[in-house]
PDB file of N, CA and C in Angstrom:
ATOM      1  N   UNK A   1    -133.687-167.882  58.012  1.00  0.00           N
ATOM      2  CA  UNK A   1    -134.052-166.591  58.556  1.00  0.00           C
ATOM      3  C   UNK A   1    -132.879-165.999  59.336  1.00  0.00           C
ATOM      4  N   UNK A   2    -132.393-166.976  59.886  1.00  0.00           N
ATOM      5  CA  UNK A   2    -130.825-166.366  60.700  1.00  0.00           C
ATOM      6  C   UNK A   2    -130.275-165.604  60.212  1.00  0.00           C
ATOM      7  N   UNK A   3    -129.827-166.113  58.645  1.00  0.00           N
ATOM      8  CA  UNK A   3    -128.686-165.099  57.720  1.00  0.00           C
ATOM      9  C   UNK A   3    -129.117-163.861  57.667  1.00  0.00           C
ATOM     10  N   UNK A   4    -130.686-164.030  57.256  1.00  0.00           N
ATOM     11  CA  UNK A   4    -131.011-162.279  57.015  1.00  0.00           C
ATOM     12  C   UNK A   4    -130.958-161.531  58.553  1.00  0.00           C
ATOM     13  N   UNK A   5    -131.128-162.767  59.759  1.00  0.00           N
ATOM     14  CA  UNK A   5    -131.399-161.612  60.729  1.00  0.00           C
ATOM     15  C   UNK A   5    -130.897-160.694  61.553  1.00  0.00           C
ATOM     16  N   UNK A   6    -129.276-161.888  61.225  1.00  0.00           N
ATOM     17  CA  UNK A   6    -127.843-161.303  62.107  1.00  0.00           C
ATOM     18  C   UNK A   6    -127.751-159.936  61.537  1.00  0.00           C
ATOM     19  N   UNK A   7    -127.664-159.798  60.581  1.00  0.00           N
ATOM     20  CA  UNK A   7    -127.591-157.719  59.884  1.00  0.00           C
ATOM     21  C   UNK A   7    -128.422-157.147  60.548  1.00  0.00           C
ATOM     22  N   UNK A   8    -129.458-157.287  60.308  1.00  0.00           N
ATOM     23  CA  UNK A   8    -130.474-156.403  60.493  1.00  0.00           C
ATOM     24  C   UNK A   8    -130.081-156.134  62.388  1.00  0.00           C
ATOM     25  N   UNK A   9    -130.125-157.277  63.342  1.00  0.00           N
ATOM     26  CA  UNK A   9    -129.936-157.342  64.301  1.00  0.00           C
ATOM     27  C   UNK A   9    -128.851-156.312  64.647  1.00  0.00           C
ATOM     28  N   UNK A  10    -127.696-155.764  64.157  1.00  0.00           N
ATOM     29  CA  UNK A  10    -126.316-155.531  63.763  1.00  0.00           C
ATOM     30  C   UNK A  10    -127.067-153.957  63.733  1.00  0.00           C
ATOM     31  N   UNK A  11    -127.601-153.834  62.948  1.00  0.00           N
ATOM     32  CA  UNK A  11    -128.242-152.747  62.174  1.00  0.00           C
ATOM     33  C   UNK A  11    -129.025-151.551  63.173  1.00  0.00           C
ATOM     34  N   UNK A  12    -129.884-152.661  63.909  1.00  0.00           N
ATOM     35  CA  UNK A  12    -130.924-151.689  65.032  1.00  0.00           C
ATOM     36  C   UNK A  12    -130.249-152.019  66.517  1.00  0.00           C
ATOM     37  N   UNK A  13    -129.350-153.007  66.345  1.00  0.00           N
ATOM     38  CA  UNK A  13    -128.907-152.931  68.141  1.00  0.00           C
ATOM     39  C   UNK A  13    -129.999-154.080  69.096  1.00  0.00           C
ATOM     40  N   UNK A  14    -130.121-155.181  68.742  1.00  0.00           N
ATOM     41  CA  UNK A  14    -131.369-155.731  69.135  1.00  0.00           C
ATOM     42  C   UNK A  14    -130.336-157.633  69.218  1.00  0.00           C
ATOM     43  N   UNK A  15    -130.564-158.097  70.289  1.00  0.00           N
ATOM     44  CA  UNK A  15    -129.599-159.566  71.144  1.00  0.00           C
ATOM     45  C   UNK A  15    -130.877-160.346  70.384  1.00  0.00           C
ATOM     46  N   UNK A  16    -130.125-161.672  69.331  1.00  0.00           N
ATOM     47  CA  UNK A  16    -130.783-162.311  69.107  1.00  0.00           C
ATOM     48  C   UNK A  16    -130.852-163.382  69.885  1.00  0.00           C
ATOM     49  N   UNK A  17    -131.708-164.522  70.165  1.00  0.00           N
ATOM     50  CA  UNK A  17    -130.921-165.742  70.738  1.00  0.00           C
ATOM     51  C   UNK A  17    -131.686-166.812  69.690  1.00  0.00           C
ATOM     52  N   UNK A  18    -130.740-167.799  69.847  1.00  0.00           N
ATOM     53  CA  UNK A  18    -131.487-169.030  69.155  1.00  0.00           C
ATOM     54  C   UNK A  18    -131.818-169.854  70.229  1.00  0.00           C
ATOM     55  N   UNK A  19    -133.042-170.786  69.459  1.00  0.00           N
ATOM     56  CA  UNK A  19    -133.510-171.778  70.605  1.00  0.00           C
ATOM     57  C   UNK A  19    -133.688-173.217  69.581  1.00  0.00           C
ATOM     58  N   UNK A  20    -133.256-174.273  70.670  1.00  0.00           N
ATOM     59  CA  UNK A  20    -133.318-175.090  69.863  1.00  0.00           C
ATOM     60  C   UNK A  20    -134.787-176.051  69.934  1.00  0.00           C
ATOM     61  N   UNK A  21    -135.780-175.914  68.970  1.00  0.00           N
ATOM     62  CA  UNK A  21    -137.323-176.091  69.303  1.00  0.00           C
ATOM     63  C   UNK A  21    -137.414-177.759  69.827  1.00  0.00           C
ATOM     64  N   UNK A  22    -136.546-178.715  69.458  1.00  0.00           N
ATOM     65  CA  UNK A  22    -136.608-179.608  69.284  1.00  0.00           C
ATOM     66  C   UNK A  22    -136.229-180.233  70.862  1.00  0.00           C
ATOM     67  N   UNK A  23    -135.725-179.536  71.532  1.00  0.00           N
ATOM     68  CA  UNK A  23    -135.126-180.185  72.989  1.00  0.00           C
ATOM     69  C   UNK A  23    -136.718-179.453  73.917  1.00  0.00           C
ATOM     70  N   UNK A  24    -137.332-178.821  73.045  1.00  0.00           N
ATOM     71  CA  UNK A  24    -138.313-178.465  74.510  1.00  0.00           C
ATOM     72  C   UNK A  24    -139.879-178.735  73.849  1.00  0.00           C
ATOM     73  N   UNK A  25    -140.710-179.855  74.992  1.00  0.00           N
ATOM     74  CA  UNK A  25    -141.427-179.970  73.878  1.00  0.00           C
ATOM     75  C   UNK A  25    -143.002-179.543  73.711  1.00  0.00           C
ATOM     76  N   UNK A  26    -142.790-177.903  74.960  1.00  0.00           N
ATOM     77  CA  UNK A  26    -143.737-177.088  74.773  1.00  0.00           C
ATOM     78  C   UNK A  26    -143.713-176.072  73.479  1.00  0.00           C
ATOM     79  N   UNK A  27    -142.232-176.046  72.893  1.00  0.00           N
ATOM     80  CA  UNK A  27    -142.257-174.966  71.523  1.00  0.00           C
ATOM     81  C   UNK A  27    -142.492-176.288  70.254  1.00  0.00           C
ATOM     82  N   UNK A  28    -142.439-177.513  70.667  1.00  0.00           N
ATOM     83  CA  UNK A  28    -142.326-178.430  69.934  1.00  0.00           C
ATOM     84  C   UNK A  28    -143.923-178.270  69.525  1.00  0.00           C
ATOM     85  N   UNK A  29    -144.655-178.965  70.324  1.00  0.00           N
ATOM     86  CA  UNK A  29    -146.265-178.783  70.294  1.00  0.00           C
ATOM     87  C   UNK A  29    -147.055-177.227  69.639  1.00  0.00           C
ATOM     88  N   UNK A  30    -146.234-176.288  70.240  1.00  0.00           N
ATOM     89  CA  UNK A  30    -146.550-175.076  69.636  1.00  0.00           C
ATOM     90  C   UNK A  30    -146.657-174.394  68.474  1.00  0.00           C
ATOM     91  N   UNK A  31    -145.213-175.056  68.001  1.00  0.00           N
ATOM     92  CA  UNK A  31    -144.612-174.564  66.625  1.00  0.00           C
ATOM     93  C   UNK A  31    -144.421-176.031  65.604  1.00  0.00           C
ATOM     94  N   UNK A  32    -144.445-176.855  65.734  1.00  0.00           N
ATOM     95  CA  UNK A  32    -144.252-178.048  64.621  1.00  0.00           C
ATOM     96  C   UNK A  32    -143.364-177.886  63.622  1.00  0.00           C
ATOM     97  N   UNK A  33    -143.846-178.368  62.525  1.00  0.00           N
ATOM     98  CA  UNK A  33    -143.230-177.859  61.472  1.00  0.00           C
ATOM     99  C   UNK A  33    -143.238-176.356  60.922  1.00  0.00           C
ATOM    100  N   UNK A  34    -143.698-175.609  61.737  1.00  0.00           N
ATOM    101  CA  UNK A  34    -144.036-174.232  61.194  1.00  0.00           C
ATOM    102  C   UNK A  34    -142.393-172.918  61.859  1.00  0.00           C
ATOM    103  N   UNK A  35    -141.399-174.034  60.985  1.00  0.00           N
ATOM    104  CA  UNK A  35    -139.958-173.393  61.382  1.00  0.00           C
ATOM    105  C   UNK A  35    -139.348-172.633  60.549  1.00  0.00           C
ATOM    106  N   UNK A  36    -138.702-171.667  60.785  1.00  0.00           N
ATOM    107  CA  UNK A  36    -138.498-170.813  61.768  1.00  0.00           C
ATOM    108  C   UNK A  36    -139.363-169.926  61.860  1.00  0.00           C
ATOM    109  N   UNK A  37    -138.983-169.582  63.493  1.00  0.00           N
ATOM    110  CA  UNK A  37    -140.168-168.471  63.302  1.00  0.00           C
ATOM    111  C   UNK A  37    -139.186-167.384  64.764  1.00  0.00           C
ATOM    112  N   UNK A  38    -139.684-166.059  64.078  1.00  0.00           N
ATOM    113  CA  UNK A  38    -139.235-165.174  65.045  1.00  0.00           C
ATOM    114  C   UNK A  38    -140.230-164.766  66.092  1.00  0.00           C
ATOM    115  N   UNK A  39    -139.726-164.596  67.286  1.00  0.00           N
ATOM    116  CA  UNK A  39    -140.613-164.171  68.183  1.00  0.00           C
ATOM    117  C   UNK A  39    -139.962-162.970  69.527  1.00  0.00           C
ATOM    118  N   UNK A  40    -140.673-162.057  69.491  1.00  0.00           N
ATOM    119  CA  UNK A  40    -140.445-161.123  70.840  1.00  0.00           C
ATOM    120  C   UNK A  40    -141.513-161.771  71.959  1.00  0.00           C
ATOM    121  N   UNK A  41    -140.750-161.995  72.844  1.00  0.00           N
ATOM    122  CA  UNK A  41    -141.714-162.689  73.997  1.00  0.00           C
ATOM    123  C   UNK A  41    -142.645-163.580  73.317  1.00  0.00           C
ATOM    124  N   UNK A  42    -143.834-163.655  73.580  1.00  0.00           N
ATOM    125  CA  UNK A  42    -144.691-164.307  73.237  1.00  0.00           C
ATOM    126  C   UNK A  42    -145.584-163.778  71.309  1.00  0.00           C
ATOM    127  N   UNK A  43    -145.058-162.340  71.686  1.00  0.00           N
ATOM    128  CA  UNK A  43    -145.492-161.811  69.996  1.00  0.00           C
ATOM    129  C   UNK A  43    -144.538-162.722  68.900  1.00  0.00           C
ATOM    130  N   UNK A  44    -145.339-163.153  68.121  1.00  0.00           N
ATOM    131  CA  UNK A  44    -144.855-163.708  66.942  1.00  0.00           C
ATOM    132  C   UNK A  44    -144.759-162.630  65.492  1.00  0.00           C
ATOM    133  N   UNK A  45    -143.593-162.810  65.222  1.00  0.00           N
ATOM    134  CA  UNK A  45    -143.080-161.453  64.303  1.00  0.00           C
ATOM    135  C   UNK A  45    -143.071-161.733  62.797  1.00  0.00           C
ATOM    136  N   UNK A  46    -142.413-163.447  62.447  1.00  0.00           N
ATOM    137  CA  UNK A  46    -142.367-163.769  61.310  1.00  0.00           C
ATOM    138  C   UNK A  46    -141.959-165.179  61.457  1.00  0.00           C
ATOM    139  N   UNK A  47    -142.627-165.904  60.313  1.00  0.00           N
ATOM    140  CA  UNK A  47    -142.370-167.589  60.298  1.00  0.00           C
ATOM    141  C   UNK A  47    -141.952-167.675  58.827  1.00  0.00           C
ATOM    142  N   UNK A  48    -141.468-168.493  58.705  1.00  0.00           N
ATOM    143  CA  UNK A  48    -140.059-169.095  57.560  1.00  0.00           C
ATOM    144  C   UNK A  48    -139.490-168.117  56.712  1.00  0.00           C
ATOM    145  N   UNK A  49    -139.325-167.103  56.639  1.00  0.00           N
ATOM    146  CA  UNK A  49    -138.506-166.112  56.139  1.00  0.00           C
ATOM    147  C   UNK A  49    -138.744-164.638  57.113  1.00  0.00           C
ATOM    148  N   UNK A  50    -137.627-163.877  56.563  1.00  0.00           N
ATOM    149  CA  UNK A  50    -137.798-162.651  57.494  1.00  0.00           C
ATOM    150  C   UNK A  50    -138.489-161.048  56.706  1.00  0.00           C
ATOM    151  N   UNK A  51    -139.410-160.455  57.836  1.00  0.00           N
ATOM    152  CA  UNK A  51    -140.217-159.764  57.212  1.00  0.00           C
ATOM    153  C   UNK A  51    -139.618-158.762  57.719  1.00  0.00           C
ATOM    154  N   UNK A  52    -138.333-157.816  57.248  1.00  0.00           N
ATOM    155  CA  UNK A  52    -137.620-157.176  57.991  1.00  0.00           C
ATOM    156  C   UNK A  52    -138.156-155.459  58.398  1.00  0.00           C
ATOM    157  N   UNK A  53    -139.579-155.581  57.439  1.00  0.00           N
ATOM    158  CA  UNK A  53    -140.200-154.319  57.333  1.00  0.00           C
ATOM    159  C   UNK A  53    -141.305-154.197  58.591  1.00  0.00           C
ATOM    160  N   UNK A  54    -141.544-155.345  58.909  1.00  0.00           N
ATOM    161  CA  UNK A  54    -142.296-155.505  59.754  1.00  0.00           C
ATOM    162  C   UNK A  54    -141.786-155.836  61.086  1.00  0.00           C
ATOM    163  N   UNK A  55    -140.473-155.864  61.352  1.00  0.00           N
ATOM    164  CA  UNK A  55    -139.828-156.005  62.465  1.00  0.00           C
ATOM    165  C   UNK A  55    -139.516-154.766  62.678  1.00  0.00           C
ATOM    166  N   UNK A  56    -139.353-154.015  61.657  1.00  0.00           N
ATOM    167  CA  UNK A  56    -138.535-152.465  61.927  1.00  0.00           C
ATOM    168  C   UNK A  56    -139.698-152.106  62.291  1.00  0.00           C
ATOM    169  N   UNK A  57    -140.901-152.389  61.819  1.00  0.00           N
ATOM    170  CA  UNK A  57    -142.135-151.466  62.135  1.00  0.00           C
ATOM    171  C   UNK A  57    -142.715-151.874  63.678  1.00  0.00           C
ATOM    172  N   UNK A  58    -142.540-152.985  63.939  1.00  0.00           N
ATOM    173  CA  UNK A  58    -142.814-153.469  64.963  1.00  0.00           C
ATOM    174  C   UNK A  58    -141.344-152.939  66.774  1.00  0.00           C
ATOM    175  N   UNK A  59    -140.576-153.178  66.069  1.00  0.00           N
ATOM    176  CA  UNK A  59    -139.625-152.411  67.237  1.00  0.00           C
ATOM    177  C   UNK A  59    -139.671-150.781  67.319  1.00  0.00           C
ATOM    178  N   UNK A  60    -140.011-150.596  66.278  1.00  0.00           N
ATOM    179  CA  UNK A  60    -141.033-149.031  66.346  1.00  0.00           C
ATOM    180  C   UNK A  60    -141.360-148.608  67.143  1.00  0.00           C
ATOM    181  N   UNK A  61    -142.679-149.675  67.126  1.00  0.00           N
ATOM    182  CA  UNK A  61    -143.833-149.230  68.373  1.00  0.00           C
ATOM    183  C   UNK A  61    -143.427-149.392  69.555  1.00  0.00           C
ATOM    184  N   UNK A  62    -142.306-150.527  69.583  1.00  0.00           N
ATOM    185  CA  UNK A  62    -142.073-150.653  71.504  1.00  0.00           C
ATOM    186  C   UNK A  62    -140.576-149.917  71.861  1.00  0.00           C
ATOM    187  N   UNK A  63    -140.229-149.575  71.327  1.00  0.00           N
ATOM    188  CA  UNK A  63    -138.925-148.890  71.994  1.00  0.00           C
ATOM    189  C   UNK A  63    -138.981-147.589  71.677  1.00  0.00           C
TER     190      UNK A  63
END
């Protein structure tokens, strides 16, 4: 999901960060095997590939 997201990120002006799920083991319990997954705060945006139509649609509504 990274590859597609750095553009797009590039694209709308939007700081990605990575986290590494595996050192913390409240995203561990949270998320399992259900990797990667994008998230704004606590909103969950997209899990194992990127739904870039739905991020555009979604940064839409909040900015």
């Amino acid at each position: 999901m990274g590859v597609a997201l750095f553009p797009l990120a590039n694209e709308l002006n939007f700081r990605v960060e990575v986290l590494d799920v595996d050192s913390d083991p409240e995203l561990v319990a949270r998320y399992g095997a259900n990797l990667p997954v994008l998230l704004h705060g606590n909103e969950e945006l997209c899990q194992y590939f990127l739904e870039a139509a739905k991020v555009r649609d979604y940064l839409g509504k909040i900015c």
